[in-house]
N, C-alpha and C. Protein backbone atom coordinates (compact mmCIF):
# COMPACT_ATOMS: atom_id res chain seq x y z
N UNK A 1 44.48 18.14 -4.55
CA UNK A 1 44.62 16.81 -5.08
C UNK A 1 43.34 16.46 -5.85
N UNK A 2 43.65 15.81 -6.92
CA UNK A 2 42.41 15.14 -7.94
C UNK A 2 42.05 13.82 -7.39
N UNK A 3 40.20 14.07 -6.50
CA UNK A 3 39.54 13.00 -6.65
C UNK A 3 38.64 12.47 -7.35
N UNK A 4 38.45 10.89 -8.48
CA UNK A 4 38.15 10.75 -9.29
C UNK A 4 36.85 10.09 -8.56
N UNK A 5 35.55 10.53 -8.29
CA UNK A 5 33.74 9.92 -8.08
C UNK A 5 33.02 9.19 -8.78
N UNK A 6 32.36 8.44 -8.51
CA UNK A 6 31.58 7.80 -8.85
C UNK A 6 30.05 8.38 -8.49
N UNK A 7 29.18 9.27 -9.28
CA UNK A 7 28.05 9.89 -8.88
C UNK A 7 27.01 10.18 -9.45
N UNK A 8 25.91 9.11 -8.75
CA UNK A 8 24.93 9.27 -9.78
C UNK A 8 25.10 8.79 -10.90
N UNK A 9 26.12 7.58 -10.98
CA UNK A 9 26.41 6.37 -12.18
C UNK A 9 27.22 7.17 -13.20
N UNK A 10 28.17 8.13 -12.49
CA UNK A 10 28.57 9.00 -13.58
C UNK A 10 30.10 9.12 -12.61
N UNK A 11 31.41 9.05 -13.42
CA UNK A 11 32.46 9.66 -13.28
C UNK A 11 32.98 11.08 -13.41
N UNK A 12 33.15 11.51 -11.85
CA UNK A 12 33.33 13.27 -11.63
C UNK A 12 34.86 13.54 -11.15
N UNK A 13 35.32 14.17 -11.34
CA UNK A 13 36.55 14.68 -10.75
C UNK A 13 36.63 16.13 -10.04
N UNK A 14 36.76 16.29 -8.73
CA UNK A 14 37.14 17.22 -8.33
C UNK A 14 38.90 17.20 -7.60
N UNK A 15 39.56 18.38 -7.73
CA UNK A 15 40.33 19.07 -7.39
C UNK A 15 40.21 19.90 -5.84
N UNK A 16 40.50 18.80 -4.90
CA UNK A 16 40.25 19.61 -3.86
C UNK A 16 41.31 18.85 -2.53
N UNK A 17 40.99 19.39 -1.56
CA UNK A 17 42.18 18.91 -0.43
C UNK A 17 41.25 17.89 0.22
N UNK A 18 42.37 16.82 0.68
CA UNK A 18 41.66 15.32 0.97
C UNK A 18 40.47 15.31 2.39
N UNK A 19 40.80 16.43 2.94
CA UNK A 19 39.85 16.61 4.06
C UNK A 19 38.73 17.61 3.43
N UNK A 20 38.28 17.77 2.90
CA UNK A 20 37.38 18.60 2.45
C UNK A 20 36.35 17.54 2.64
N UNK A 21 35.09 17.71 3.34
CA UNK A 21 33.60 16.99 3.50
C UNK A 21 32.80 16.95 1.75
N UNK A 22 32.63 15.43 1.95
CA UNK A 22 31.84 15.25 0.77
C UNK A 22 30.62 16.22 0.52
N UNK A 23 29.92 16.82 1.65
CA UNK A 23 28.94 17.67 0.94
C UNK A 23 29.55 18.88 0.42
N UNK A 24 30.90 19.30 0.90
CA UNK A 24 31.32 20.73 -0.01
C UNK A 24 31.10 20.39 -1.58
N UNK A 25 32.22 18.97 -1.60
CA UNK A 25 32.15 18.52 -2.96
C UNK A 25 31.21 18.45 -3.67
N UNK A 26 30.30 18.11 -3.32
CA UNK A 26 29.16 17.52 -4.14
C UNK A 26 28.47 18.65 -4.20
N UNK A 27 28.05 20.08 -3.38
CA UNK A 27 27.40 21.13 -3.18
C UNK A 27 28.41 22.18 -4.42
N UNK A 28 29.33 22.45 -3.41
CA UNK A 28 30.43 23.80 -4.12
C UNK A 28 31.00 23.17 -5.50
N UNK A 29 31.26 21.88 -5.70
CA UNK A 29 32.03 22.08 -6.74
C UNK A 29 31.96 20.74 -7.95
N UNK A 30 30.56 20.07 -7.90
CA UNK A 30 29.93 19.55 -8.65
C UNK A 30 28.50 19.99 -9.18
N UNK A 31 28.26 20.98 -8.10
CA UNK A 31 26.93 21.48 -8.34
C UNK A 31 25.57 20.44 -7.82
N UNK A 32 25.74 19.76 -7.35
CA UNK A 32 24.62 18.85 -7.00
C UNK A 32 24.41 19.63 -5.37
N UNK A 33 22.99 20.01 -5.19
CA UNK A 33 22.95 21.37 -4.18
C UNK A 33 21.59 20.61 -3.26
N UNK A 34 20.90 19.48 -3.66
CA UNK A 34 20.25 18.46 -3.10
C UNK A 34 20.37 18.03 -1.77
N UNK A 35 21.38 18.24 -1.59
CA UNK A 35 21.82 17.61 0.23
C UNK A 35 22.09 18.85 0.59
N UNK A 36 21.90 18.70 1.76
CA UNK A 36 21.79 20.23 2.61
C UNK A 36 22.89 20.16 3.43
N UNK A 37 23.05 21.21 3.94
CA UNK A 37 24.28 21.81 5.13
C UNK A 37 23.43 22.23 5.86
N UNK A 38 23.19 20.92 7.19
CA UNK A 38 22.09 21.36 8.64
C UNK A 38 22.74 21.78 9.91
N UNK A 39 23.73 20.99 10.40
CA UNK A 39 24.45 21.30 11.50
C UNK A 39 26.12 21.14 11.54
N UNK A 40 26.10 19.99 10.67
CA UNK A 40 27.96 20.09 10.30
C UNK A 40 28.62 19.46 11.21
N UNK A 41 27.58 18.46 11.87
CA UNK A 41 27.85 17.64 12.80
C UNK A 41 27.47 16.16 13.02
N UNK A 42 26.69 15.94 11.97
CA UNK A 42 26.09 14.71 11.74
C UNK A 42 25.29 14.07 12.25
N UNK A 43 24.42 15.18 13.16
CA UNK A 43 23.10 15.41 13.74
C UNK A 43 21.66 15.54 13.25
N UNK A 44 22.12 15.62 12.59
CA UNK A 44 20.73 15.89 12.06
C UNK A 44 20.05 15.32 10.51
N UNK A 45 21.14 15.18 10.10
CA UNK A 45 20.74 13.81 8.81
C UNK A 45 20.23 14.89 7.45
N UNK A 46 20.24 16.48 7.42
CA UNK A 46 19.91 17.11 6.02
C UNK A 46 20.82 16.94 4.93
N UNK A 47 21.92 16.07 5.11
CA UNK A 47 23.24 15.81 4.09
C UNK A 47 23.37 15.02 3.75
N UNK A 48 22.22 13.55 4.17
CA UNK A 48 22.73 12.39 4.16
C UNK A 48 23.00 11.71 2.42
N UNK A 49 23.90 11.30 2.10
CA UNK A 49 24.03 10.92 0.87
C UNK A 49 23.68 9.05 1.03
N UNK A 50 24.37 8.20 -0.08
CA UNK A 50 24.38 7.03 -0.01
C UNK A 50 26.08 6.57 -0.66
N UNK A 51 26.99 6.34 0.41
CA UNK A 51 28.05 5.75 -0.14
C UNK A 51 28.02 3.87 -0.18
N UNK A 52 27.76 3.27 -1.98
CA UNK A 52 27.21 1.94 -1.91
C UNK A 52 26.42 1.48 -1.14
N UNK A 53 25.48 2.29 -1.28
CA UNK A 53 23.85 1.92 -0.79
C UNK A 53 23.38 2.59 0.63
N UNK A 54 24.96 2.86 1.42
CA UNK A 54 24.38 2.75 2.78
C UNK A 54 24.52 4.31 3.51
N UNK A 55 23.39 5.31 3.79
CA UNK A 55 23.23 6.48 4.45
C UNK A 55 24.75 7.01 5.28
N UNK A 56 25.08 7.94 4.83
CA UNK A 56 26.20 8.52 5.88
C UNK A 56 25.82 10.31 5.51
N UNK A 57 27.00 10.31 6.40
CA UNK A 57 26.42 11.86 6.95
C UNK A 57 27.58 12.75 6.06
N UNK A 58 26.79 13.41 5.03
CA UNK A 58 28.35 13.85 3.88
C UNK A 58 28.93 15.23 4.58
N UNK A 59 28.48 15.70 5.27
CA UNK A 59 28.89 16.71 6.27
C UNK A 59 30.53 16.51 6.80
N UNK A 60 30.30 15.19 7.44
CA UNK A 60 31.79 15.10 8.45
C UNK A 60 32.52 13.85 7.91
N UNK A 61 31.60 13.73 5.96
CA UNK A 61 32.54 12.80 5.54
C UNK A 61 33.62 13.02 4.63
N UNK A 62 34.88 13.01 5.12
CA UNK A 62 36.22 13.48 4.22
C UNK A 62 36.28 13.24 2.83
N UNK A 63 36.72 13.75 1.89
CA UNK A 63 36.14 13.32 0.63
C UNK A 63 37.74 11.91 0.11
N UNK A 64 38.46 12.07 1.46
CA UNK A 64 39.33 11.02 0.92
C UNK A 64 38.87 9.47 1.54
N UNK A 65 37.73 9.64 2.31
CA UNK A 65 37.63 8.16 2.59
C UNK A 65 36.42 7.62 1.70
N UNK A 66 35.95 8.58 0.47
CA UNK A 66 35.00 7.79 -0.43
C UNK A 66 35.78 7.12 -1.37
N UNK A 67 36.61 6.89 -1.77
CA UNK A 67 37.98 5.80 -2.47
C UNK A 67 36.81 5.86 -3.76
N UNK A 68 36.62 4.23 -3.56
CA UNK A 68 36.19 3.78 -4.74
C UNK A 68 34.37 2.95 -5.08
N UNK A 69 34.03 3.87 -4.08
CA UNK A 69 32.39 4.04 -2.93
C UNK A 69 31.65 4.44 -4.24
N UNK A 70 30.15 3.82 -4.35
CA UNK A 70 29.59 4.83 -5.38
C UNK A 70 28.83 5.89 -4.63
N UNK A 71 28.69 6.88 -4.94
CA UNK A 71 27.78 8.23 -4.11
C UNK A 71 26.42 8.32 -5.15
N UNK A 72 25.91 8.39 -4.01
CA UNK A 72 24.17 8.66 -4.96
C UNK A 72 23.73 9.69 -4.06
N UNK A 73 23.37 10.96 -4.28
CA UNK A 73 22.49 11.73 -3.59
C UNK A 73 20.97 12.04 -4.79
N UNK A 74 20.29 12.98 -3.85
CA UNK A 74 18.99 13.17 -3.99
C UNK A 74 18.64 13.52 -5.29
N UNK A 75 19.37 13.55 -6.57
CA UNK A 75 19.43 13.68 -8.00
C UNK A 75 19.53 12.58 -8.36
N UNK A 76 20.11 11.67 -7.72
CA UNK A 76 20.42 10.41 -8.83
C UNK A 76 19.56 9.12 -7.99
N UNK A 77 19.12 9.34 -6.82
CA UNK A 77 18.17 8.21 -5.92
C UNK A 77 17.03 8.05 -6.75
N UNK A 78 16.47 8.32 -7.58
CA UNK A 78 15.37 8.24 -8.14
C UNK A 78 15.25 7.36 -9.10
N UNK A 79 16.79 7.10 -10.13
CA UNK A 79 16.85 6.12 -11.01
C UNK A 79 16.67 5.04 -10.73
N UNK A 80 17.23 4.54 -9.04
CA UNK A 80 16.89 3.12 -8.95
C UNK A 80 15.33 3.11 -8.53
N UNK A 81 15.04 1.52 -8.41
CA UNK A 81 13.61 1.39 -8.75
C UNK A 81 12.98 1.73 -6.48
N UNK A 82 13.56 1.42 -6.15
CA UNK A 82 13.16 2.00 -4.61
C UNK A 82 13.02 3.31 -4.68
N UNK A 83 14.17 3.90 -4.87
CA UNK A 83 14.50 5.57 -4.93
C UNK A 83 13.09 5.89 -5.61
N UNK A 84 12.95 5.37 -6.61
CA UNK A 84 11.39 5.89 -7.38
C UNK A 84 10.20 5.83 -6.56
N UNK A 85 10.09 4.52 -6.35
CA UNK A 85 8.98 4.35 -5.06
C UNK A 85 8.85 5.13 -3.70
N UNK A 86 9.94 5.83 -3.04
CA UNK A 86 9.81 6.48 -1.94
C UNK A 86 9.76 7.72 -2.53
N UNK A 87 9.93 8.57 -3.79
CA UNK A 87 10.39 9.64 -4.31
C UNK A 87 8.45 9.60 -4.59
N UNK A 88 7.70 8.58 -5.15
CA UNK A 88 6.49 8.87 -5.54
C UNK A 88 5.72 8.92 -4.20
N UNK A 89 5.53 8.02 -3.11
CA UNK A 89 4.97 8.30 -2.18
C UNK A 89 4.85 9.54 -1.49
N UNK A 90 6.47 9.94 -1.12
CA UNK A 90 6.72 11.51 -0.69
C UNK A 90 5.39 12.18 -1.29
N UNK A 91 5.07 12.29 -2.84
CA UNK A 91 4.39 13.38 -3.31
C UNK A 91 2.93 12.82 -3.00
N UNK A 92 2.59 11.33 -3.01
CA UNK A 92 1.14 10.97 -2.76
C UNK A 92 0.91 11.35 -1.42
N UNK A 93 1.31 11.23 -0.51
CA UNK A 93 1.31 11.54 0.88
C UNK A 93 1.27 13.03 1.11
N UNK A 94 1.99 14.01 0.48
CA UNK A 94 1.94 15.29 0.67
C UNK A 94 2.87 15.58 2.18
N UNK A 95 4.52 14.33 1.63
CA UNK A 95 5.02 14.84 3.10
C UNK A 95 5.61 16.09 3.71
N UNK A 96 6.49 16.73 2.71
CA UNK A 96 6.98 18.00 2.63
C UNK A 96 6.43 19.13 3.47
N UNK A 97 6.65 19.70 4.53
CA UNK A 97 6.36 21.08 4.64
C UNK A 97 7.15 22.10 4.62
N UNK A 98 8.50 22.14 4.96
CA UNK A 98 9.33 23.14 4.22
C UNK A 98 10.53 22.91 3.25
N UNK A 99 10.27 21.71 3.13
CA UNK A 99 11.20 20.66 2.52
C UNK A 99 13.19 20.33 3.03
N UNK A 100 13.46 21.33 3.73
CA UNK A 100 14.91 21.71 4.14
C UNK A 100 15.35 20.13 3.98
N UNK A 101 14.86 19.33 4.77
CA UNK A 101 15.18 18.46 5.51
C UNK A 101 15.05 16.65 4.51
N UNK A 102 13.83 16.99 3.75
CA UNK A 102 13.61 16.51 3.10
C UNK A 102 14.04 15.03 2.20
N UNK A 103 15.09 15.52 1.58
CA UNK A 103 16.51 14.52 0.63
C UNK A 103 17.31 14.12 1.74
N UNK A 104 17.38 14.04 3.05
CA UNK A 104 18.26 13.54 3.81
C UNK A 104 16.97 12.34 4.24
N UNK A 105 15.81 12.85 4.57
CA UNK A 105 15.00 11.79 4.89
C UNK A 105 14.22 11.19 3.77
N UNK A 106 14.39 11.07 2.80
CA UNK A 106 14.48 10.14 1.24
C UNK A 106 15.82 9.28 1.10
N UNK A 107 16.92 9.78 1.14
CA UNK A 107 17.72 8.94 1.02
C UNK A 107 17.94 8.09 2.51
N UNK A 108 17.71 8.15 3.44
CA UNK A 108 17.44 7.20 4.50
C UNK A 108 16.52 6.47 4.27
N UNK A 109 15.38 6.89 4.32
CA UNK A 109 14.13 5.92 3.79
C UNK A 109 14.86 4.54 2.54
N UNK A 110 14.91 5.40 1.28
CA UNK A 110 15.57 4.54 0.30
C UNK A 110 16.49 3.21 1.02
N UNK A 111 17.77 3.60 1.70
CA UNK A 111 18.45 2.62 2.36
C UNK A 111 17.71 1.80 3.35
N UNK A 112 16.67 1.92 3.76
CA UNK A 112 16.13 1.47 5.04
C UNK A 112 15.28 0.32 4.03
N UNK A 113 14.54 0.90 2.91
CA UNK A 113 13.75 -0.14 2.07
C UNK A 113 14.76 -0.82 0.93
N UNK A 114 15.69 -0.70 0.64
CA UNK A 114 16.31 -1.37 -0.18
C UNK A 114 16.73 -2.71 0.85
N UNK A 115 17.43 -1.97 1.89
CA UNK A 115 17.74 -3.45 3.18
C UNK A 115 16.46 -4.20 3.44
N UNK A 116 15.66 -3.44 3.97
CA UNK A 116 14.52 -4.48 4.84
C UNK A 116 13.20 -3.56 3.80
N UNK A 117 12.49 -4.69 2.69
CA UNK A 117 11.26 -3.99 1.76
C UNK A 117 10.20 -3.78 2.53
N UNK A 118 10.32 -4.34 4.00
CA UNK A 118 8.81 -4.79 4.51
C UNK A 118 9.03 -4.26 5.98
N UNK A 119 9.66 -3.06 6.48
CA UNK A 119 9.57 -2.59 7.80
C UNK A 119 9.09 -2.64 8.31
N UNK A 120 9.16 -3.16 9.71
CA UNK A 120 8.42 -2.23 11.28
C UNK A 120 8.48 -1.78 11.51
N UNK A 121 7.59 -0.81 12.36
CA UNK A 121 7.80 0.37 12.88
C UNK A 121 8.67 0.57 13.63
N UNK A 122 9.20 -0.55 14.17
CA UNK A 122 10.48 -0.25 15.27
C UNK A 122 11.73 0.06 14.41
N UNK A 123 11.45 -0.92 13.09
CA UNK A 123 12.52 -0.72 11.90
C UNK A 123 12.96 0.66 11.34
N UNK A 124 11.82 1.41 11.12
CA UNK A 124 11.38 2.34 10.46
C UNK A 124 11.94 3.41 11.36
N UNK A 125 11.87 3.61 12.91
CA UNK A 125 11.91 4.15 13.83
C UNK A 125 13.60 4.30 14.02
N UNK A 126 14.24 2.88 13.51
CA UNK A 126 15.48 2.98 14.14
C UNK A 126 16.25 3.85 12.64
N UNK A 127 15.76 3.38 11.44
CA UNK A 127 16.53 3.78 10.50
C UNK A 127 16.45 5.09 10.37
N UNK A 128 15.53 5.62 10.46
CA UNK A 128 15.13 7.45 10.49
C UNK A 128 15.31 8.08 11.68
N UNK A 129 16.14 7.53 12.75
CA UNK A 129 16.16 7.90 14.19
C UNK A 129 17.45 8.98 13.37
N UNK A 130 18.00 10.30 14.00
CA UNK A 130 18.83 11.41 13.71
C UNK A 130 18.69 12.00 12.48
N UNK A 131 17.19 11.71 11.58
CA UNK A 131 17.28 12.35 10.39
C UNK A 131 15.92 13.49 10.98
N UNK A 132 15.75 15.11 11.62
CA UNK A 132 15.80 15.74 12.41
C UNK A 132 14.93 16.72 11.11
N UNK A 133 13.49 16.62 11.27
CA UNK A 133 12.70 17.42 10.42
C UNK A 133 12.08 18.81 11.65
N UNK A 134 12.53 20.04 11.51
CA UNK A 134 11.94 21.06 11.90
C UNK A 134 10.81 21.03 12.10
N UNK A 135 9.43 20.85 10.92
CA UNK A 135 8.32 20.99 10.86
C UNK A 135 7.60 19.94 11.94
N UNK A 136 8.41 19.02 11.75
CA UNK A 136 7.34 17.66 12.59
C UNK A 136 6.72 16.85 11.47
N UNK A 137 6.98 16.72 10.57
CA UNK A 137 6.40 15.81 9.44
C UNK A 137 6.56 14.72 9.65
N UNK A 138 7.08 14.17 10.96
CA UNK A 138 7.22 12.56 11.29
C UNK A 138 6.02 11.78 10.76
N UNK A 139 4.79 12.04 11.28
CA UNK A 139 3.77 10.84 10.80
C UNK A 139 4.05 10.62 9.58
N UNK A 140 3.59 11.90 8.66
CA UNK A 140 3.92 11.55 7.24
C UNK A 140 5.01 10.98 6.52
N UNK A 141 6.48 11.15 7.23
CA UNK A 141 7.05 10.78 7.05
C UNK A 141 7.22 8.85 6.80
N UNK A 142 6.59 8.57 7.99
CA UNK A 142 6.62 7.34 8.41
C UNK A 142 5.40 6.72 7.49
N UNK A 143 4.39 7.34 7.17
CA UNK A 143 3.07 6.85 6.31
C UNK A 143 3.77 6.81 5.31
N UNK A 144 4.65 8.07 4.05
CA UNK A 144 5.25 7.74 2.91
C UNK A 144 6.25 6.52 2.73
N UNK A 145 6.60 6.26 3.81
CA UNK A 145 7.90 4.83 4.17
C UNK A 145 6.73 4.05 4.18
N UNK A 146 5.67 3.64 4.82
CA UNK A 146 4.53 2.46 4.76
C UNK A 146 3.88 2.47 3.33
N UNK A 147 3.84 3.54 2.66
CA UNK A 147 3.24 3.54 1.40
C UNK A 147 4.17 3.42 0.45
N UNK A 148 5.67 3.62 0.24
CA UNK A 148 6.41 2.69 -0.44
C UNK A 148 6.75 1.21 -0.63
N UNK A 149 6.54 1.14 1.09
CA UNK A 149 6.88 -1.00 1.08
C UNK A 149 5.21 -1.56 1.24
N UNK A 150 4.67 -0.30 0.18
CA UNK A 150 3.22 -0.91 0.27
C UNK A 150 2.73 -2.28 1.19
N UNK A 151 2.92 -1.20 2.55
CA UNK A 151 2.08 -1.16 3.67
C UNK A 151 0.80 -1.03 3.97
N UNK A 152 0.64 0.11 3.42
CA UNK A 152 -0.36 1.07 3.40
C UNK A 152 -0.66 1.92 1.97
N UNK A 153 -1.97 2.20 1.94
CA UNK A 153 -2.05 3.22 0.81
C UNK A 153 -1.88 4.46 0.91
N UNK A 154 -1.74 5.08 0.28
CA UNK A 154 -1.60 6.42 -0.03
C UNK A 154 -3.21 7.42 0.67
């Protein structure tokens, strides 16, 4: 069946069966390869996209319940003016260490500062709670989120 997307401010069509998980789509057969395939369980947050603003897990999300949702993953988060700001901190901070994990915890961040510009740490804590970095890059993680809602400096 032909589903017609909204992605990255751009109209996509894929050809696929209505249960097929939005990250196949967006991975296998749009080519946008940005969101990761971590556990396939919605554990761990390396897939997370943005359906109309708000973090979900594109792993165990059917591609028939994105209707008429806009999808933004880790290619197109950057155009808006938050997405820019957490996308520049990431690199002032030097959060990255193997990056896997990375675009699932950017596009959380993004949603967490577009809702609330001025987090707490409890805020910060709850919105990035299941987005599951291997390395341990939490501090930094949490310093690049304080240095976007210029909290803190860089």
């Amino acid at each position: 069946m032909a589903f017609t997307l909204s992605v990255n401010g751009e109209s996509r069509t894929a050809d696929v069966d209505g249960d097929t998980p939005l990250l196949w789509v967006l991975r296998d057969t749009l080519g946008l390869v940005g969101a990761k395939y971590g556990c396939g369980a919605a554990l761990c947050g390396a897939c997370t996209v943005h359906l109309d603003g708000a973090p979900v897990r594109a792993c165990v999300t059917p591609i028939s319940d994105v209707g008429q949702q806009k999808v933004t993953t880790i290619e197109g988060v950057g155009k808006t003016a938050v997405g820019a700001k957490v996308q520049a901190a990431w690199k002032a901070v030097d959060t990255p260490q193997c990056g896997y994990c990375q675009a699932g915890q950017i596009m959380s961040a993004t949603a967490l500062l577009a809702a609330t510009p001025k987090p707490t740490d409890e805020e910060i804590d709850a919105a990035m709670n299941g987005n599951l970095c291997r390395c341990a890059t939490y501090i930094r993680i949490k310093k690049a989120i304080k240095v976007a809602a210029g909290l803190e400096k860089a």
